[in-house]
C-alpha atoms as a PDB file:
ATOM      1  CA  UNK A   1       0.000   0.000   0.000  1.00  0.00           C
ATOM      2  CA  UNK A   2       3.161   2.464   1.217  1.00  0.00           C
ATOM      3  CA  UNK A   3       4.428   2.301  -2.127  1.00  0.00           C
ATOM      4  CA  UNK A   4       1.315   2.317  -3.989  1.00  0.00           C
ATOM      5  CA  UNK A   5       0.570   6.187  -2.452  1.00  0.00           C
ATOM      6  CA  UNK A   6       4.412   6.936  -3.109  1.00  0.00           C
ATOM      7  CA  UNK A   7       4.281   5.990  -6.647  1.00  0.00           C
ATOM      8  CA  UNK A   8       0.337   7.995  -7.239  1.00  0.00           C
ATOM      9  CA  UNK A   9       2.373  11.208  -5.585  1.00  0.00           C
ATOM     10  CA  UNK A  10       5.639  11.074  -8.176  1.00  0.00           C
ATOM     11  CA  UNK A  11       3.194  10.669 -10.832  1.00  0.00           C
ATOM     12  CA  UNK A  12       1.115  13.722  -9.657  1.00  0.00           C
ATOM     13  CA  UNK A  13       4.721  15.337  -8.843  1.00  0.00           C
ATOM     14  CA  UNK A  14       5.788  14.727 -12.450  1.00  0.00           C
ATOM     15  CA  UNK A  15       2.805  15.406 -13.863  1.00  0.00           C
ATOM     16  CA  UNK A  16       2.655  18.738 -12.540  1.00  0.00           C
ATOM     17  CA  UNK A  17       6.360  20.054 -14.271  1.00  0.00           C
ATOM     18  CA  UNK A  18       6.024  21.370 -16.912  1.00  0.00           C
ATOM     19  CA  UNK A  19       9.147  21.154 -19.257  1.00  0.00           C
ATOM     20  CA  UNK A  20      10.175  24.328 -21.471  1.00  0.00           C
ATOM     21  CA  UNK A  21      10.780  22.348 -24.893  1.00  0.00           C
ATOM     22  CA  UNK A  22       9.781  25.748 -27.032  1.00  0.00           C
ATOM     23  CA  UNK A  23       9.439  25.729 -30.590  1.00  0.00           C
ATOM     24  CA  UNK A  24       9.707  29.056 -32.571  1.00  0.00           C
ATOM     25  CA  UNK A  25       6.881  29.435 -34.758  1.00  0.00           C
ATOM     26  CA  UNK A  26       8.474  32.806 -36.796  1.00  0.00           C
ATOM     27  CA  UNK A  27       4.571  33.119 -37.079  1.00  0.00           C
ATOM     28  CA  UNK A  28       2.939  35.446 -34.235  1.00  0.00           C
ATOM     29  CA  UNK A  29      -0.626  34.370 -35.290  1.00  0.00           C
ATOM     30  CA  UNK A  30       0.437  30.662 -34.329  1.00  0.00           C
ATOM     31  CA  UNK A  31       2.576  31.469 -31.476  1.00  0.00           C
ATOM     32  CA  UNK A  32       1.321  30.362 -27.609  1.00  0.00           C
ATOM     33  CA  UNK A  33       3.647  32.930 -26.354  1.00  0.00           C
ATOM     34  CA  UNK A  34       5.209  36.743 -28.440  1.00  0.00           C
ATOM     35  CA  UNK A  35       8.844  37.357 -26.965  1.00  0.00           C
ATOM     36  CA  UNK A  36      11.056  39.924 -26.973  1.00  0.00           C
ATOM     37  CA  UNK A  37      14.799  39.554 -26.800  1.00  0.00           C
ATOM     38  CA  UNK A  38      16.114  42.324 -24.442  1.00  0.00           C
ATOM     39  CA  UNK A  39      19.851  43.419 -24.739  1.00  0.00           C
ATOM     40  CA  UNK A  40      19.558  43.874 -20.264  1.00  0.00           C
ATOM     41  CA  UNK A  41      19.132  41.584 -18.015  1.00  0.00           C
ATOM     42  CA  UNK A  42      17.345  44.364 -15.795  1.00  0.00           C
ATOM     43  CA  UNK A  43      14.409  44.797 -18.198  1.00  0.00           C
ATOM     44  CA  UNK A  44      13.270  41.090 -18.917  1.00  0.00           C
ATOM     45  CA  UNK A  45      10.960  39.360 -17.240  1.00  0.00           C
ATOM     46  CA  UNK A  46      12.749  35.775 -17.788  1.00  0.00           C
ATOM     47  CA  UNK A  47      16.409  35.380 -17.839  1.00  0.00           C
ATOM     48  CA  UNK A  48      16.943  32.217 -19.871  1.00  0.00           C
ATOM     49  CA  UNK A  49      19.161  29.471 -20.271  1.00  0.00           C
ATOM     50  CA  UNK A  50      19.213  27.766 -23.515  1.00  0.00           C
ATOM     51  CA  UNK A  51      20.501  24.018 -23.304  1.00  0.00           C
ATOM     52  CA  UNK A  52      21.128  21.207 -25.844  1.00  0.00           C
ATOM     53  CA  UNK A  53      19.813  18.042 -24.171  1.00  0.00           C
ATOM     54  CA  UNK A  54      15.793  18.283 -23.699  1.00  0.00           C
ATOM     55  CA  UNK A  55      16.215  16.592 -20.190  1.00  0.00           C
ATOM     56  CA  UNK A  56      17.591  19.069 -18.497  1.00  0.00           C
ATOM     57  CA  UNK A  57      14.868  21.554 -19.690  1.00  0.00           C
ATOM     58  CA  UNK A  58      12.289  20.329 -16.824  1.00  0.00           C
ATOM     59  CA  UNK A  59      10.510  22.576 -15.059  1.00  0.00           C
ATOM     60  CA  UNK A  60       9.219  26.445 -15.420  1.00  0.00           C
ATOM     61  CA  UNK A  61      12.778  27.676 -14.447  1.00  0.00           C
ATOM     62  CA  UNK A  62      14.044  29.202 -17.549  1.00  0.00           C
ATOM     63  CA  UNK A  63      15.889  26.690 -19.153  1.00  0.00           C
ATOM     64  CA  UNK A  64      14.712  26.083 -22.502  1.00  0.00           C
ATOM     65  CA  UNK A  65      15.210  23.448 -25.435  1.00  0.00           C
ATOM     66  CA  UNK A  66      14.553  24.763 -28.584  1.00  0.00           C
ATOM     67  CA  UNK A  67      12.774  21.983 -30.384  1.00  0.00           C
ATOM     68  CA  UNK A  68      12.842  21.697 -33.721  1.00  0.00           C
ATOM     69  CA  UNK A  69       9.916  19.670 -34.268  1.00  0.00           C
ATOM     70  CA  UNK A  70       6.602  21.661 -33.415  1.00  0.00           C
ATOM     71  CA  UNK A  71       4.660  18.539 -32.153  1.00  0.00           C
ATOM     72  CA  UNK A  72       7.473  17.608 -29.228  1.00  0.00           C
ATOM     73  CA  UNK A  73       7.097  21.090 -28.342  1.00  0.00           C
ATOM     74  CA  UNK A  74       5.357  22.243 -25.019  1.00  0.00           C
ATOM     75  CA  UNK A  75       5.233  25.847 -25.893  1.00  0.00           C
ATOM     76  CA  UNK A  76       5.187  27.639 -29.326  1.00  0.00           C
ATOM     77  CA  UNK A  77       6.668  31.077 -29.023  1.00  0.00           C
ATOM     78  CA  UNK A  78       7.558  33.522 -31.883  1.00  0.00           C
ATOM     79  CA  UNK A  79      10.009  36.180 -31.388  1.00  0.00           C
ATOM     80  CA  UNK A  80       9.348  40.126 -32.093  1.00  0.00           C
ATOM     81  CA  UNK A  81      11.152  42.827 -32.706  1.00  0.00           C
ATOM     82  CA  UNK A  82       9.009  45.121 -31.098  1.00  0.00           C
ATOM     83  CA  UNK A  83       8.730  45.446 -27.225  1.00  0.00           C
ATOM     84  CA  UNK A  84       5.439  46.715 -26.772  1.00  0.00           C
ATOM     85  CA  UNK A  85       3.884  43.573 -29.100  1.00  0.00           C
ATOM     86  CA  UNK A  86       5.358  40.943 -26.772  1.00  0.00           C
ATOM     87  CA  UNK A  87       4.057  39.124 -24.255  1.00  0.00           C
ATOM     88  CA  UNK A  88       7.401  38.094 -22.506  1.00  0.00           C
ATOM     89  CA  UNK A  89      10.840  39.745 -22.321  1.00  0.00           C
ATOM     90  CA  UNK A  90      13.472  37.547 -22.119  1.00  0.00           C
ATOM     91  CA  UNK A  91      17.154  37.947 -21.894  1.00  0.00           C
ATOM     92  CA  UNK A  92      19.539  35.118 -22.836  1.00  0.00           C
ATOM     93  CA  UNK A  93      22.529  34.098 -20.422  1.00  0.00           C
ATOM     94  CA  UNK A  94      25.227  32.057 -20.923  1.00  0.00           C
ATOM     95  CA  UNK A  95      24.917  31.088 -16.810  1.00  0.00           C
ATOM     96  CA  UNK A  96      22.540  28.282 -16.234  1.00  0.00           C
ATOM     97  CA  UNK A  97      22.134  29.365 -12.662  1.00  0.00           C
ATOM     98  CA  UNK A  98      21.247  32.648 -13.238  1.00  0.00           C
ATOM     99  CA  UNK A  99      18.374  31.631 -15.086  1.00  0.00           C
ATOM    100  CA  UNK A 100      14.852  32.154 -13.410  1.00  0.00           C
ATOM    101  CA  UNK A 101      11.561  34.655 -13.180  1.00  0.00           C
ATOM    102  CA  UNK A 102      12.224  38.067 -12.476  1.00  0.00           C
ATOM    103  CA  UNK A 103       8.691  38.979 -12.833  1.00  0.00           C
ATOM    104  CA  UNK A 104       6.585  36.329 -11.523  1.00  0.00           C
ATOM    105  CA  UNK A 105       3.605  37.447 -12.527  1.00  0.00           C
ATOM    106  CA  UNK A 106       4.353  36.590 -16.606  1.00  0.00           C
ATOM    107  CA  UNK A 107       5.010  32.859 -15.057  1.00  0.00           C
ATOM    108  CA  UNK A 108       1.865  31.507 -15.972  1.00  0.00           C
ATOM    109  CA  UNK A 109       2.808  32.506 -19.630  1.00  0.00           C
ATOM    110  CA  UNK A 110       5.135  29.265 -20.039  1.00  0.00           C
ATOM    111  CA  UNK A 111       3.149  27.129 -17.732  1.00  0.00           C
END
């Protein structure tokens, strides 16, 4: 029975991550999700991480895999070149640990 309930709360656990496998659309009318790349960390509301292994892209943390197949994707997202048409600023760091929300609020955005 113990492990029964232990296994039902990693599924629920794991079922509640959500990875950040993003596909760019280069279509805004298809997108889930408008960004904006800032050139300051200061002014985004997402510092990313970009990594080459989808694993390690678990979680609403800011580390994304860019997937190249749109169906493996979790989020679509097309990328503007106009602030005030985005939904998300993001600035792009070579640092995986300083990835993460700055503005919390916009989570909900990637989840």
């Amino acid at each position: 029975m113990k492990k029964i309930i232990l296994l039902m709360a990693l599924i629920c656990y794991f079922s509640l991550m959500k990875a950040q496998k993003v596909y760019d659309t280069h279509n805004e009318s298809r997108a889930d999700v408008k960004v904006f790349v800032t050139d300051k960390d200061y002014r985004a509301d997402l510092i990313v991480y970009t990594t080459n292994t989808a694993h390690r892209a678990k979680g609403n943390k800011g580390i994304w895999f860019i997937e190249h197949n749109e169906s493996r994707a979790d989020k679509k997202i097309c990328f503007v070149n106009n602030e005030s048409r985005a939904d998300l600023k993001v600035y792009f760091t070579n640092t995986e640990s300083r990835a993460g929300w700055k503005n919390q609020g916009k989570k909900a955005l990637m989840e």
